[in-house]
N, C-alpha and C. Protein backbone atom coordinates (compact mmCIF):
# COMPACT_ATOMS: atom_id res chain seq x y z
N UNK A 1 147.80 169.39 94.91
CA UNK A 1 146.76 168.72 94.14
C UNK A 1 145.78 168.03 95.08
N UNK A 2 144.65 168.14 95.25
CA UNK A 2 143.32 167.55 95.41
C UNK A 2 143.04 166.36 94.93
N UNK A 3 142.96 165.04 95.16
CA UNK A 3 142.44 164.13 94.63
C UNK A 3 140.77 163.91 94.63
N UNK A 4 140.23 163.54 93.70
CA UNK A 4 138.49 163.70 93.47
C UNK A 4 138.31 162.14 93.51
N UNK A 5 137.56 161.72 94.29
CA UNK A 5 137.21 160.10 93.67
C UNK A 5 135.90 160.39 92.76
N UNK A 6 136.51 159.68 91.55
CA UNK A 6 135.30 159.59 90.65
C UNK A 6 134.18 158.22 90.74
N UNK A 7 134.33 157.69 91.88
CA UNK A 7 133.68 156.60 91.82
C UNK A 7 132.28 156.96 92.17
N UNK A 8 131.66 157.81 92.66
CA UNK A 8 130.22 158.69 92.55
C UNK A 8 129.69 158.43 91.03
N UNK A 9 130.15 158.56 89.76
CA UNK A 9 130.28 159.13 88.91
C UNK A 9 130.22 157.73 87.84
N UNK A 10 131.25 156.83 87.77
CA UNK A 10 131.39 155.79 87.23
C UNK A 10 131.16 154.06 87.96
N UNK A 11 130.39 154.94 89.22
CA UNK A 11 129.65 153.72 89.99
C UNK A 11 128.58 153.17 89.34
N UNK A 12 127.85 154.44 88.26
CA UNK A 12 126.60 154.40 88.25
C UNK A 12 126.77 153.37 86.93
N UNK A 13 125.49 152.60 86.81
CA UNK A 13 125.50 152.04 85.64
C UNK A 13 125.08 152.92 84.84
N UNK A 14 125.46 153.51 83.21
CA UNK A 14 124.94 154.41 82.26
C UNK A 14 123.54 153.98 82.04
N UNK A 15 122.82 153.09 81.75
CA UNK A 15 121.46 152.97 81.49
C UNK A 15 120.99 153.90 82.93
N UNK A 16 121.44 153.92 84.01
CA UNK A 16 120.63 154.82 85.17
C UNK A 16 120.74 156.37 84.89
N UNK A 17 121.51 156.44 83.89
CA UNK A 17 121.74 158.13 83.46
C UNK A 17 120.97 158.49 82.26
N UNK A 18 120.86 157.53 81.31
CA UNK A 18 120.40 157.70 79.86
C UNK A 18 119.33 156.80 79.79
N UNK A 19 118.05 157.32 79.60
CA UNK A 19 116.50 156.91 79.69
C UNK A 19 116.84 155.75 78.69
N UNK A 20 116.90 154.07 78.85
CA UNK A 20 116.66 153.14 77.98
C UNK A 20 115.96 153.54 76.59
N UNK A 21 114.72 153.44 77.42
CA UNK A 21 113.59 153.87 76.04
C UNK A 21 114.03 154.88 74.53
N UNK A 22 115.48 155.35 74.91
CA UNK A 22 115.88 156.27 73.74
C UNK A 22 117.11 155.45 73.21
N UNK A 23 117.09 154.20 73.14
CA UNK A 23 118.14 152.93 72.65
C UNK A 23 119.52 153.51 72.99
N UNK A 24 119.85 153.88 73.77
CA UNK A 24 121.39 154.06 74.03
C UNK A 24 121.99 152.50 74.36
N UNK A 25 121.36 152.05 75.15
CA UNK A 25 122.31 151.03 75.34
C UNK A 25 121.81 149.72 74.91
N UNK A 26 122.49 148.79 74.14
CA UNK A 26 122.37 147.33 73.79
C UNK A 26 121.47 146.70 74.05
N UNK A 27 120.85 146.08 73.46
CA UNK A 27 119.78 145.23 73.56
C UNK A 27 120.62 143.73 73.98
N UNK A 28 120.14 142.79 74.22
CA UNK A 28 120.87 141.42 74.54
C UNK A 28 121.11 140.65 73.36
N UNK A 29 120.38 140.71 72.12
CA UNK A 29 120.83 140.03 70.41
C UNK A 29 122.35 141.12 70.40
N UNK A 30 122.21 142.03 70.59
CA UNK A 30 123.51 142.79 70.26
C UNK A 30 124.45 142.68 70.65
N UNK A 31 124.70 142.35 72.37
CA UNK A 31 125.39 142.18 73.32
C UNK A 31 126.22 141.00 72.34
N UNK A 32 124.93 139.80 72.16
CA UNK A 32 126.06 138.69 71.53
C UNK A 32 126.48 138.78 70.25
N UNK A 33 125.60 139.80 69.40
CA UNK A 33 126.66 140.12 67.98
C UNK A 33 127.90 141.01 68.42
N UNK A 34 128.01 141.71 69.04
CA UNK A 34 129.01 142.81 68.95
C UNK A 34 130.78 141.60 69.72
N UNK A 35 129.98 140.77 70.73
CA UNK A 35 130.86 140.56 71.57
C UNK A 35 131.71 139.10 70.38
N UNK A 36 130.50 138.19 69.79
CA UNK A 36 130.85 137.47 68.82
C UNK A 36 132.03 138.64 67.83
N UNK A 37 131.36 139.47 67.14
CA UNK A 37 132.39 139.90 66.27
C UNK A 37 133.52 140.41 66.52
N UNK A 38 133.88 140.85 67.66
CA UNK A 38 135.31 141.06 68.39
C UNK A 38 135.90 139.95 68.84
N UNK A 39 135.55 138.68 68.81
CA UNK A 39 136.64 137.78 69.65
C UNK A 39 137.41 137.18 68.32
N UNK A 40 138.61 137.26 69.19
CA UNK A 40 140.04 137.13 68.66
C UNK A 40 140.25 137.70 67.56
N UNK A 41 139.69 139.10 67.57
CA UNK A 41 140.40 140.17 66.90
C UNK A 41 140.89 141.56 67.58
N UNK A 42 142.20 142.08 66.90
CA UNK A 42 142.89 142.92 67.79
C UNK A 42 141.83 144.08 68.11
N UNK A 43 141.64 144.75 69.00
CA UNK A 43 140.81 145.69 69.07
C UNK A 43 141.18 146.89 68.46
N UNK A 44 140.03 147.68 67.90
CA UNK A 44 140.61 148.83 67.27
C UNK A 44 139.54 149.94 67.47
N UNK A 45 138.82 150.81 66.62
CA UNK A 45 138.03 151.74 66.56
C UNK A 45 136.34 151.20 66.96
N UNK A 46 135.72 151.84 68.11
CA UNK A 46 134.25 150.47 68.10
C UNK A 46 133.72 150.92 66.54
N UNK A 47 133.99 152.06 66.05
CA UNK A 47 133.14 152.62 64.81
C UNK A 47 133.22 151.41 63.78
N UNK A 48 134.37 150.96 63.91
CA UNK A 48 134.07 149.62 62.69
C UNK A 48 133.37 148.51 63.18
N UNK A 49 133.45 148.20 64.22
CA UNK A 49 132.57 147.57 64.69
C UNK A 49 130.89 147.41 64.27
N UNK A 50 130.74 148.89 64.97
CA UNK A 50 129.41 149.60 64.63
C UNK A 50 128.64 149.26 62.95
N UNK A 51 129.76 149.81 62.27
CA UNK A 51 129.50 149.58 60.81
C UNK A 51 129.16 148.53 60.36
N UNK A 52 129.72 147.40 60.91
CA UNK A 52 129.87 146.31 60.14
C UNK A 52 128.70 145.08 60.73
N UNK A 53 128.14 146.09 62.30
CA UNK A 53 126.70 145.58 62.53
C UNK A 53 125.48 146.22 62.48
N UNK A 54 126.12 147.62 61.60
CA UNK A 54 124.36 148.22 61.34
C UNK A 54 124.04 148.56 62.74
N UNK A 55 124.96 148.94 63.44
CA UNK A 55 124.22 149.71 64.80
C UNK A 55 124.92 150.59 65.63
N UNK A 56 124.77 151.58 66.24
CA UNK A 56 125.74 153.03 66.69
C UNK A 56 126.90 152.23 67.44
N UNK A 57 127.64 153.10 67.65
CA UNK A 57 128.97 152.77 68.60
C UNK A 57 128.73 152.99 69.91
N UNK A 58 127.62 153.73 70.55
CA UNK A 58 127.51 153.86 71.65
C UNK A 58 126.90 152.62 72.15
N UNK A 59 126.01 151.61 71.54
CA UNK A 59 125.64 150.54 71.21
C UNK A 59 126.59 149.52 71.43
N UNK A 60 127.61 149.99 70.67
CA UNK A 60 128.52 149.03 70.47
C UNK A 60 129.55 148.90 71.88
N UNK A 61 129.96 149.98 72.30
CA UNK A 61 130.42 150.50 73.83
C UNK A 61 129.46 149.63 75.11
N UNK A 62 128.46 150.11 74.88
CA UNK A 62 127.68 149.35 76.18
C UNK A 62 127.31 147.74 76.17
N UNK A 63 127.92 147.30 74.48
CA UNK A 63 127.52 145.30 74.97
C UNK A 63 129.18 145.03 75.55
N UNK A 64 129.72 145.62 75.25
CA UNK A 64 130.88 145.02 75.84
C UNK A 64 130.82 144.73 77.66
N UNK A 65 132.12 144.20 77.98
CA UNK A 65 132.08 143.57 79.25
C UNK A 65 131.95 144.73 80.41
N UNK A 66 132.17 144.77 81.28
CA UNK A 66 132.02 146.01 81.97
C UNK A 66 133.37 145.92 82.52
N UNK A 67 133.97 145.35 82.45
CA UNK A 67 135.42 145.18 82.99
C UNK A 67 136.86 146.27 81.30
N UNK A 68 135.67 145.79 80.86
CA UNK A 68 136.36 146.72 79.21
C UNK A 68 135.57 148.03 79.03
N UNK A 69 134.79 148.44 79.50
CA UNK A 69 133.99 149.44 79.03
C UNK A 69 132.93 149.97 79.98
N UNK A 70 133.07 151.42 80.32
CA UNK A 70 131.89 151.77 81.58
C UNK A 70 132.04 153.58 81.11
N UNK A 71 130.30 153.53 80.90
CA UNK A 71 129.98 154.70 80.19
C UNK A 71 129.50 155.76 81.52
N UNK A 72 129.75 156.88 81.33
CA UNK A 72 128.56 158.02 81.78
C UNK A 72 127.87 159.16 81.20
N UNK A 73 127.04 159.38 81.77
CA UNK A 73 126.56 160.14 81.09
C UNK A 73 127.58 162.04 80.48
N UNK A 74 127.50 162.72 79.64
CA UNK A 74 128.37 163.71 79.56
C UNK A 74 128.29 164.86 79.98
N UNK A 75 127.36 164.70 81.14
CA UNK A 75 127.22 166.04 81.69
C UNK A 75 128.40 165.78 83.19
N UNK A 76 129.29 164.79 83.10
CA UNK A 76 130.31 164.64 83.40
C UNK A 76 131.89 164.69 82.99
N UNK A 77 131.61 165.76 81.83
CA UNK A 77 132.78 165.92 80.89
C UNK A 77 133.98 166.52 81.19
N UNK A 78 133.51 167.25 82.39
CA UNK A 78 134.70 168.71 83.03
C UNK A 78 135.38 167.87 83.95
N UNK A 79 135.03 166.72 84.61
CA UNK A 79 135.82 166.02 85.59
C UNK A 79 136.66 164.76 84.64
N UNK A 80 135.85 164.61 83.77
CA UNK A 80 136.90 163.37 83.17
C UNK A 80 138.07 164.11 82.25
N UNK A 81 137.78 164.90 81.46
CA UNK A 81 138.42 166.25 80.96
C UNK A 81 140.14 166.41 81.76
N UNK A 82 139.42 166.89 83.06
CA UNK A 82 140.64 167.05 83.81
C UNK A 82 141.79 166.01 84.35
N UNK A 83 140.96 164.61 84.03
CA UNK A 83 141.85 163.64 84.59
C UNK A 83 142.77 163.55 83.19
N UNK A 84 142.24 163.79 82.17
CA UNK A 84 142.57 163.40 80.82
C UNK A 84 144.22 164.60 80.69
N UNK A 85 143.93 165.45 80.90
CA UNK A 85 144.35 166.68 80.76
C UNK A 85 146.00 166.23 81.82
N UNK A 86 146.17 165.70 82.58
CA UNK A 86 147.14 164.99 83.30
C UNK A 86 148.18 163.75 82.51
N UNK A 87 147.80 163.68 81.28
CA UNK A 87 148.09 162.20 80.59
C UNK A 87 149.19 163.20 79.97
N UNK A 88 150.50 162.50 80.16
CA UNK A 88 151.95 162.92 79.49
C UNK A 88 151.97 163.02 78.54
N UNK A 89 151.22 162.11 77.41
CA UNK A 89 151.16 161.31 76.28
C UNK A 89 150.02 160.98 75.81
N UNK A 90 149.22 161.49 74.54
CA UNK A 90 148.00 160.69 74.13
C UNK A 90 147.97 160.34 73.13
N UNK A 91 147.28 159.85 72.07
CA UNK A 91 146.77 159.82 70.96
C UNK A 91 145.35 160.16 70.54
N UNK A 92 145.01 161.74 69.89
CA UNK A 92 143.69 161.89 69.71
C UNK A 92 142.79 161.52 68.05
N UNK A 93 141.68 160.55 68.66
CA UNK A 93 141.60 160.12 67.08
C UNK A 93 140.34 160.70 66.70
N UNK A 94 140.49 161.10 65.25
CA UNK A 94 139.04 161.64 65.19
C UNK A 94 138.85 161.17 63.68
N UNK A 95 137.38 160.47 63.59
CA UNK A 95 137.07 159.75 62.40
C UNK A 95 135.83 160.78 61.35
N UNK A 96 136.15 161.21 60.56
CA UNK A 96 134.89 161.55 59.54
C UNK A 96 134.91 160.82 58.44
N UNK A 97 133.43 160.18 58.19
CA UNK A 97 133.72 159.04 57.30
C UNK A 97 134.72 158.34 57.08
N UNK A 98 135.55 157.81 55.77
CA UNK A 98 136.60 156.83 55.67
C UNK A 98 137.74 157.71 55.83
N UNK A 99 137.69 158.74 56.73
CA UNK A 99 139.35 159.87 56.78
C UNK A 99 139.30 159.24 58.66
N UNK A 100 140.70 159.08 58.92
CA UNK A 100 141.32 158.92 60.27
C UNK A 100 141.98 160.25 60.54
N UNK A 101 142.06 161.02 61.25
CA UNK A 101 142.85 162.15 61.90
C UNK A 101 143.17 162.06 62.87
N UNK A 102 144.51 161.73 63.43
CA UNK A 102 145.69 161.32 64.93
C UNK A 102 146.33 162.49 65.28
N UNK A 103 146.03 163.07 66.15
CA UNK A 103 146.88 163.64 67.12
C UNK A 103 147.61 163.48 67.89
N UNK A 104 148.70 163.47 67.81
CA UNK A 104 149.74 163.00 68.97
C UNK A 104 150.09 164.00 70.17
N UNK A 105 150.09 163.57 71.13
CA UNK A 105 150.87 164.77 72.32
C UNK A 105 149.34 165.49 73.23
N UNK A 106 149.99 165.21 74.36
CA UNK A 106 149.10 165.61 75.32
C UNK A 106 147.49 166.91 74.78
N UNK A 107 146.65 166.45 75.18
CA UNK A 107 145.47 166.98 75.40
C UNK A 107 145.66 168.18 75.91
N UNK A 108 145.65 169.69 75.24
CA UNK A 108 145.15 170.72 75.71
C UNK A 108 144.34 170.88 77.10
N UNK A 109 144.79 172.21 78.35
CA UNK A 109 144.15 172.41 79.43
C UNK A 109 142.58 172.70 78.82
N UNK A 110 141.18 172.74 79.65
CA UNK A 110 140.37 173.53 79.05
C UNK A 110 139.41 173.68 79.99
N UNK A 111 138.56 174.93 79.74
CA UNK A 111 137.81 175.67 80.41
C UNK A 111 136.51 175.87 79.92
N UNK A 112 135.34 176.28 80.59
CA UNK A 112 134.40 176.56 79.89
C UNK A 112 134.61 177.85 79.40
N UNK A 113 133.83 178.26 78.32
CA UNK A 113 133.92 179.48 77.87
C UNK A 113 132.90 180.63 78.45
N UNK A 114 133.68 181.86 78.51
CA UNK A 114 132.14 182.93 79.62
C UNK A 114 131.36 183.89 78.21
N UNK A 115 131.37 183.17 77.20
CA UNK A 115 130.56 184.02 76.36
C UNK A 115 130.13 183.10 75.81
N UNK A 116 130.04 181.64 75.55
CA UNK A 116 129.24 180.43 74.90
C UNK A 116 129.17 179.26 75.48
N UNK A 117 128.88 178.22 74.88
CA UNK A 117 128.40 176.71 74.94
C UNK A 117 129.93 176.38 75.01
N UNK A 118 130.98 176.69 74.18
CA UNK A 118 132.10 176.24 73.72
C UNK A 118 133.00 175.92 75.02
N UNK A 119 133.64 174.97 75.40
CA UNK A 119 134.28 174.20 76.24
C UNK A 119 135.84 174.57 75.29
N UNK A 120 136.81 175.59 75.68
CA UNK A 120 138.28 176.18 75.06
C UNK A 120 139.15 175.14 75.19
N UNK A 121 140.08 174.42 74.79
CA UNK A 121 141.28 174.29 75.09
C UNK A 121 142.69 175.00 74.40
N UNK A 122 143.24 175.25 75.03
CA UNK A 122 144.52 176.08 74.90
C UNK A 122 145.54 174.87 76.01
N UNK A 123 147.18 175.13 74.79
CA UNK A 123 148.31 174.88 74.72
C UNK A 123 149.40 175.75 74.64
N UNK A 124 150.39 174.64 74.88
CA UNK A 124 151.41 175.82 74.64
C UNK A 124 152.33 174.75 73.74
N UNK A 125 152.93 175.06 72.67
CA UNK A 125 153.63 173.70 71.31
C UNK A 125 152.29 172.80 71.04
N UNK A 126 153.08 171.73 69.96
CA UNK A 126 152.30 171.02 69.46
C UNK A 126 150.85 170.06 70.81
N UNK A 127 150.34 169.75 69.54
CA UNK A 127 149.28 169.23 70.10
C UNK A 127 148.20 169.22 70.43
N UNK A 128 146.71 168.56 70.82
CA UNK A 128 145.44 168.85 70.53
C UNK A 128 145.04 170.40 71.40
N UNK A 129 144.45 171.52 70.61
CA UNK A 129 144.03 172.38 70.80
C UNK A 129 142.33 172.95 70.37
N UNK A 130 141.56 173.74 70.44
CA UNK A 130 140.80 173.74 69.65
C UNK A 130 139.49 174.18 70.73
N UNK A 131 138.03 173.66 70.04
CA UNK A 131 136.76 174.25 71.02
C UNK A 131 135.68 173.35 70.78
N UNK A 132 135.52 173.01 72.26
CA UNK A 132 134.95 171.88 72.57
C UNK A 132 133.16 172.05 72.25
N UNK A 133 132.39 171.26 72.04
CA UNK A 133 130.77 171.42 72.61
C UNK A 133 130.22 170.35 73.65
N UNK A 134 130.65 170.25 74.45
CA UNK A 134 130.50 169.11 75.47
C UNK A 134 128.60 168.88 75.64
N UNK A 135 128.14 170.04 75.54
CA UNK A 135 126.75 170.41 75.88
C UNK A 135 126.17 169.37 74.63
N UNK A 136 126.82 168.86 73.78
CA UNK A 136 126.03 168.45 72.65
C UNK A 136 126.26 166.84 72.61
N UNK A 137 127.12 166.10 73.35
CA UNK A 137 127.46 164.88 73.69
C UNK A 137 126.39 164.08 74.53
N UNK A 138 126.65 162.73 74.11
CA UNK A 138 125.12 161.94 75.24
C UNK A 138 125.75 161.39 75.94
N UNK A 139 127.43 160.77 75.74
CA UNK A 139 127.98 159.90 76.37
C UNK A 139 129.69 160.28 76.78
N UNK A 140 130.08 159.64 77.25
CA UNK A 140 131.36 159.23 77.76
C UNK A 140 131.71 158.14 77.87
N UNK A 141 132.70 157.50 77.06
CA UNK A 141 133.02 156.03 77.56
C UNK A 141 134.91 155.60 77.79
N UNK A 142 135.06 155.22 79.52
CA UNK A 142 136.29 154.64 79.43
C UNK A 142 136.26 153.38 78.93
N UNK A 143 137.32 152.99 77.77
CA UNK A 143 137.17 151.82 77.25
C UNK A 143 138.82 151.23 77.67
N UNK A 144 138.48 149.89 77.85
CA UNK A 144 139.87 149.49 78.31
C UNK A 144 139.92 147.59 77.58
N UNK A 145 140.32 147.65 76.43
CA UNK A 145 140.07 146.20 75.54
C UNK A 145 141.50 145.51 75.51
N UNK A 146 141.23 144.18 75.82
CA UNK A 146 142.41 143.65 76.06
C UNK A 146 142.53 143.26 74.28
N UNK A 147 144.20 143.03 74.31
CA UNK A 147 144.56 142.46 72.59
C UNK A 147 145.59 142.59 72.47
N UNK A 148 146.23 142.47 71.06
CA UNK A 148 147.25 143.01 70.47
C UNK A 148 148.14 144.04 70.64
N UNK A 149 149.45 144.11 71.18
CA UNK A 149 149.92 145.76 71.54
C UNK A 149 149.39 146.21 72.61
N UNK A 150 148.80 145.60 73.79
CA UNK A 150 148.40 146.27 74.15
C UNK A 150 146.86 146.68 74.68
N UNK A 151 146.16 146.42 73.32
CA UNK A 151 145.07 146.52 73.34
C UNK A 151 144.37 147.73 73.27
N UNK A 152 143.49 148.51 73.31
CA UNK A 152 142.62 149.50 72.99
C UNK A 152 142.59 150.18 74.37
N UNK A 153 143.09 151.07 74.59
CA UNK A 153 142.87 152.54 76.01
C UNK A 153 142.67 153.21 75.89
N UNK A 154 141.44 153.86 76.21
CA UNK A 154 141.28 155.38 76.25
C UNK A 154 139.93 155.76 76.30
N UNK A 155 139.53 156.90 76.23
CA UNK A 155 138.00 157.63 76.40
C UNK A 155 137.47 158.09 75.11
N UNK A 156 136.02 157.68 74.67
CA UNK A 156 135.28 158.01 73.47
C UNK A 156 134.26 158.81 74.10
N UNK A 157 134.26 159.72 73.72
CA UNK A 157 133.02 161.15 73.50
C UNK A 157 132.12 160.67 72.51
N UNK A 158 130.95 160.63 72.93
CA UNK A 158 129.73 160.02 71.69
C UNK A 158 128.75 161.17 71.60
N UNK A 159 128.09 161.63 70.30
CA UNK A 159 127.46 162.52 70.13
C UNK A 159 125.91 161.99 70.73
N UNK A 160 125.39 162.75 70.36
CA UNK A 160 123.62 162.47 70.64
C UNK A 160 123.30 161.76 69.78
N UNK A 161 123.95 161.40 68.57
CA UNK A 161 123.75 160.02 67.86
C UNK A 161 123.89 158.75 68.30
N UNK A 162 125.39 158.86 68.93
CA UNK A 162 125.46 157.62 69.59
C UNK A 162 126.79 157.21 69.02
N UNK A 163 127.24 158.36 68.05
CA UNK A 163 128.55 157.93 67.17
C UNK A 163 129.93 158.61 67.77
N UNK A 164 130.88 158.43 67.49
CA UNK A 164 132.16 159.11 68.55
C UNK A 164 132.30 160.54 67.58
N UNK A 165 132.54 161.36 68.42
CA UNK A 165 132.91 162.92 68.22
C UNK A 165 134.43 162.72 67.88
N UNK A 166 134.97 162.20 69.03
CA UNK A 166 136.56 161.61 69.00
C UNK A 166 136.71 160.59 70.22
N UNK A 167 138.06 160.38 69.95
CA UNK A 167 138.55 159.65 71.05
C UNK A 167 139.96 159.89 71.83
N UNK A 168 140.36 160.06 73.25
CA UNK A 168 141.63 160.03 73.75
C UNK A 168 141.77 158.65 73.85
N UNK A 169 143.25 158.26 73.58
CA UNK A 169 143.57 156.78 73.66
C UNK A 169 145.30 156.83 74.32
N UNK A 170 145.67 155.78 74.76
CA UNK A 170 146.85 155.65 75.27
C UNK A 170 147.74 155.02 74.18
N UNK A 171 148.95 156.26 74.05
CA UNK A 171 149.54 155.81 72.69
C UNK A 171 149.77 154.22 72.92
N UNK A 172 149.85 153.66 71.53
CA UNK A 172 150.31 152.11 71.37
C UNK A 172 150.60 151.70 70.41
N UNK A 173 150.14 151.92 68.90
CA UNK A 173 150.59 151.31 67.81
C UNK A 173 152.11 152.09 67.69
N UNK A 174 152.62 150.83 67.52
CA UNK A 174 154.19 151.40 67.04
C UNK A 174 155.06 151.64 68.19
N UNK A 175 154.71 151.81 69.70
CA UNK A 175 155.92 151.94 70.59
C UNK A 175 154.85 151.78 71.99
N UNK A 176 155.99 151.38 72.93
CA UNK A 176 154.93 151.20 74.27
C UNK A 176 155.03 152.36 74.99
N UNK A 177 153.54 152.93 75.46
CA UNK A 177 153.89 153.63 76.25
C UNK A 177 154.68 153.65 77.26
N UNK A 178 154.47 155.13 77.47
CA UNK A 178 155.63 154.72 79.36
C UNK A 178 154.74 154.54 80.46
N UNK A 179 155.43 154.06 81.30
CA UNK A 179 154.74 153.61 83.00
C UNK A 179 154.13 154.72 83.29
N UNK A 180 154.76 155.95 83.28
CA UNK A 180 153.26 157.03 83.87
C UNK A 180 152.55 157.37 83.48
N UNK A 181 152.22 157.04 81.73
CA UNK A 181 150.93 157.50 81.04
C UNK A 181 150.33 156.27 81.20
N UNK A 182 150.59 154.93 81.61
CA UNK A 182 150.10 153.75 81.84
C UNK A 182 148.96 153.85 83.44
N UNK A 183 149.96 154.56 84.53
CA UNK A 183 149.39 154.83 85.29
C UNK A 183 148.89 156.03 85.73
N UNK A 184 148.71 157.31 84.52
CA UNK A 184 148.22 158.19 84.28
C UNK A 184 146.46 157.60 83.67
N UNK A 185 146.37 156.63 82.89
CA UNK A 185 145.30 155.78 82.37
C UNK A 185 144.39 155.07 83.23
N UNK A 186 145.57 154.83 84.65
CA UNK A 186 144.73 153.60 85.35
C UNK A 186 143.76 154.48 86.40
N UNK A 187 144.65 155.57 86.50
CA UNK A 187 143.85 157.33 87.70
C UNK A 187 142.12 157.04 86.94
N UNK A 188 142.54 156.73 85.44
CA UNK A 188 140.58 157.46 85.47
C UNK A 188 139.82 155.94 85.40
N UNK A 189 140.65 154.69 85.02
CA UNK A 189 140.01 153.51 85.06
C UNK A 189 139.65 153.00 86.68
N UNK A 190 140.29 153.56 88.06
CA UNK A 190 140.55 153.40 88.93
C UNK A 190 138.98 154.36 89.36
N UNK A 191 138.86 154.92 88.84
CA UNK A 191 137.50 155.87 89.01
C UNK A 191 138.33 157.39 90.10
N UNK A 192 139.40 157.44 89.93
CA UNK A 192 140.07 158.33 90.09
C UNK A 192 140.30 159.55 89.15
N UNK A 193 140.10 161.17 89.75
CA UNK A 193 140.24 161.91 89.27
C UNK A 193 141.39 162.86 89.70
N UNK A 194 142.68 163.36 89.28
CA UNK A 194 143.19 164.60 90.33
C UNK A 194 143.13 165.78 89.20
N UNK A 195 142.32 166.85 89.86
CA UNK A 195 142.24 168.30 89.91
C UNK A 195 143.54 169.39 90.45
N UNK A 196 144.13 170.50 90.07
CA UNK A 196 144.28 171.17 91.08
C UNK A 196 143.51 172.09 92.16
């Protein structure tokens, strides 16, 4: 195995990747609504967040602290992908309107595809499988929220809206993870990537 430092990558501040002028990231009234409406509550989905201030989640991702949250842009998807793809253990969440859909069990390998846009993943047993559009994403965000259980871990894919496609998270409600998906988590918070 090859180790990649991703710190090239998640050095950058996201406003230096994503033109301001197209509101991706927080304004400073927001910074203090978003950060007001999360304190001393357990962290959970930013989408409720979002909702409940009338403003995108990618929005909602970038007022947070930078010690909890550091975006890039998604034309960095194949390297975070692969660090992801290393995690023993995940939880994949995917929200359409008021429906939650959880996937449990490691993240599918995946590849680009040589006849489309489509980004493949393939498995072998249970667990997230399926076909990606990475090409259609604006963002990437490692989010790391302290709280309850634990607190909130994992990576949100944001569309060109600004809203999450899905999310990988480090299992937690209901049992603790184990030490190597803990420090399987810290490889991509560490700005660490390993490839083969």
């Amino acid at each position: 195995w090859v180790s990649v430092v991703l710190a090239s990558l998640l050095s950058l501040p996201f406003a230096a990747m994503a033109a301001d002028s197209s509101g991706v990231c927080a304004t400073p009234a927001e910074i203090e609504r978003v950060r007001a409406d999360m304190q001393g509550k357990a962290p959970g989905p930013l989408g409720s967040v979002a909702k409940r201030l009338g403003i995108s989640e990618n929005r909602v991702a970038s007022a947070l602290p930078a010690e909890q949250s550091h975006g890039v842009a998604a034309s960095h998807f194949q390297a975070v992908w692969k660090s992801i793809e290393q995690w023993e253990d995940a939880v994949t969440l995917i929200t359409r309107g008021a429906d939650v859909f959880e996937i449990s069990g490691r993240v599918g390998a995946g590849k680009p595809s040589e006849r489309s846009k489509f980004f493949n993943l393939t498995r072998e047993g249970p667990g997230l499988a399926g076909h990606l559009r990475p090409d259609l994403y604006s963002a990437i965000y490692v989010l790391s929220i302290p709280g309850k259980g634990g607190g909130l871990r994992g990576v949100s894919f944001l569309s060109a809206e600004g809203e999450a496609v899905f999310g990988v998270y480090v299992p937690g409600e209901g049992k603790e993870p184990s030490e190597s998906v803990d420090r399987q988590f810290e490889a991509v918070t560490s700005r660490r990537i390993v490839q083969p």
